[in-house]
Protein backbone atom coordinates (compact mmCIF):
# COMPACT_ATOMS: atom_id res chain seq x y z
CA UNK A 1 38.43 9.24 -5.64
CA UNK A 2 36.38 12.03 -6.90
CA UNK A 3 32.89 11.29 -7.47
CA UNK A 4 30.73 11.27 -10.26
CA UNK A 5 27.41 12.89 -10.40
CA UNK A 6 24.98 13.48 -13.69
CA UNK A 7 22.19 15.22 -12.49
CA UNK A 8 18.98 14.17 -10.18
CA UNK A 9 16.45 12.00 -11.49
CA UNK A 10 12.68 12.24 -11.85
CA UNK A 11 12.46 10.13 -9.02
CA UNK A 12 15.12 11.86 -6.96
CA UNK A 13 13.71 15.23 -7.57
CA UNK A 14 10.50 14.09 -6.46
CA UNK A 15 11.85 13.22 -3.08
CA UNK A 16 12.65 17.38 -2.73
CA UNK A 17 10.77 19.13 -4.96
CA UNK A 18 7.99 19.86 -1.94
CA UNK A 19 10.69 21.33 0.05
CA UNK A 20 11.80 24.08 -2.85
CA UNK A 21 8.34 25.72 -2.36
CA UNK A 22 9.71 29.52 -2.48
CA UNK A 23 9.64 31.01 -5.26
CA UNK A 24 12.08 33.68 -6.11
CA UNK A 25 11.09 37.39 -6.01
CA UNK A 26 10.03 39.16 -9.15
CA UNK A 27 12.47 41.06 -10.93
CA UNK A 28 12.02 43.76 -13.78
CA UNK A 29 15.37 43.02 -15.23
CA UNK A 30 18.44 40.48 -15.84
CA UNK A 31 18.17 37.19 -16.02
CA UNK A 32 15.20 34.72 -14.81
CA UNK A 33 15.42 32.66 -11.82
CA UNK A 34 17.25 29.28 -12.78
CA UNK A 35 14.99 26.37 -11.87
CA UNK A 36 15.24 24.86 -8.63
CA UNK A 37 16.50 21.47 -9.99
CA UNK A 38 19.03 23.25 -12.10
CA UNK A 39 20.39 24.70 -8.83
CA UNK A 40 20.07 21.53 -6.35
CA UNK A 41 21.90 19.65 -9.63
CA UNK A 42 24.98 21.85 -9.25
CA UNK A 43 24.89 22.56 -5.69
CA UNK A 44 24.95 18.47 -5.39
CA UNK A 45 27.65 18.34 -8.15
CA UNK A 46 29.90 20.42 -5.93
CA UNK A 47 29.60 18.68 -2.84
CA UNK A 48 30.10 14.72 -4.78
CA UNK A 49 32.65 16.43 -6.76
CA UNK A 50 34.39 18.56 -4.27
CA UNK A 51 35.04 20.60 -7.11
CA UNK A 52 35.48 24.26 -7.09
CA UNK A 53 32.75 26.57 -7.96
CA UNK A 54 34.51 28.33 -11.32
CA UNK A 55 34.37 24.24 -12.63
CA UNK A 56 30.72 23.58 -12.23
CA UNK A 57 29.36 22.09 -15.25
CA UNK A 58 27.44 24.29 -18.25
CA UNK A 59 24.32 23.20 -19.86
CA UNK A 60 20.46 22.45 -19.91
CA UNK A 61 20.64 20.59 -16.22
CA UNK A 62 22.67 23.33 -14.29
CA UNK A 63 22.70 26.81 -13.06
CA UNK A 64 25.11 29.22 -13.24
CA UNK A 65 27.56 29.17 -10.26
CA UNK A 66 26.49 32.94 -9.00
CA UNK A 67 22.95 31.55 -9.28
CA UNK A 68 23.63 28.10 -7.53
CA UNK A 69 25.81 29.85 -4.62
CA UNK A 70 23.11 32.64 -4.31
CA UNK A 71 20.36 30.29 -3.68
CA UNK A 72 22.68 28.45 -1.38
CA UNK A 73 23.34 31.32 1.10
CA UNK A 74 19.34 32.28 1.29
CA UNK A 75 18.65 28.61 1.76
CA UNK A 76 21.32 28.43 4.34
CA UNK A 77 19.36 31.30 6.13
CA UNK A 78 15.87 30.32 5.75
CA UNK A 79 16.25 26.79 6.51
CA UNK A 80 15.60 24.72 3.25
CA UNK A 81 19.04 23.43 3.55
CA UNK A 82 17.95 22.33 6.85
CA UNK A 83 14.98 20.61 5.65
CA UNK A 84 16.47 19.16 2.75
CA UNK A 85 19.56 17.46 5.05
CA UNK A 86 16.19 16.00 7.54
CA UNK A 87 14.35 14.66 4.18
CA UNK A 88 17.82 12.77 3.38
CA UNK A 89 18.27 11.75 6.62
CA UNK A 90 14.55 10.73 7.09
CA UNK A 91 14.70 8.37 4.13
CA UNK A 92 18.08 6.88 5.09
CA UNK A 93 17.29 5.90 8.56
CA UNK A 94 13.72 4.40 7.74
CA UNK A 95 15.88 2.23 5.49
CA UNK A 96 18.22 1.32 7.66
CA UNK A 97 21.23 3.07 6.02
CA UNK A 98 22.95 4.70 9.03
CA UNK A 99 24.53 3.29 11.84
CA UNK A 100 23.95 5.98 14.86
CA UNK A 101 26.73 4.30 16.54
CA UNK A 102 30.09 5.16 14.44
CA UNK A 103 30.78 8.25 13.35
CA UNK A 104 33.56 10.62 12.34
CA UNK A 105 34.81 14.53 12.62
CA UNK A 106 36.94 16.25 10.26
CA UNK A 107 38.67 18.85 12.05
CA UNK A 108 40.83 20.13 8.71
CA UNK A 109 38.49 23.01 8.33
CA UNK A 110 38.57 23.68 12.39
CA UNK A 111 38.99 27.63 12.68
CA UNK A 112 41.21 26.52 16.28
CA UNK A 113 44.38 28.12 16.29
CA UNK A 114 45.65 27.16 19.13
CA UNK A 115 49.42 25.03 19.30
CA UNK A 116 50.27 21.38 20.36
């Protein structure tokens, strides 16, 4: 079942907000930057949803999708994605809420193309 997701929370952007420390060059024109919680909100929304990117949400708490999948590719490249996945995994292993010893591998999106 798909999941549902409303937004972060005070508290929950609190937990990243550190980590979104860039801020976005100046531009003369277009549109302003969207807010860093606006773009984490639908970036997250995508990945609980697993929806695709021309059904992210509208409104006050999200970014547009050519916004949110901008930031994602520069944050893929600089490494806040990177620091963002250690903060999560930080706070879920000091609680106790993975088990190191199970796992699982999805291979669906494997580029392999060899034959059985």
């Amino acid at each position: 079942m798909v999941g549902r997701f409303e937004g972060l929370s005070d508290l929950e952007w609190k937990l990243f907000e550190d980590v979104m420390t860039e801020v976005g060059e100046k531009r003369e024109r277009g549109m302003p930057h969207a807010p860093f919680r606006y773009v984490l909100n639908t970036l997250m929304y995508v990945l609980i949803t697993g929806c695709h990117w021309c059904d992210v949400p509208k409104g006050e708490i999200w970014a547009s999708k050519s916004s949110a999948h901008r930031w994602l590719l520069r944050w893929q490249t600089d490494g806040t994605l990177a620091r963002l996945q250690a903060r999560i995994l930080g706070i879920a292993e000091e609680r106790g809420l993975i088990n190191w010893n199970c796992g699982a591998v999805d291979g669906s999106f494997s580029p392999w193309q060899g034959r059985w």
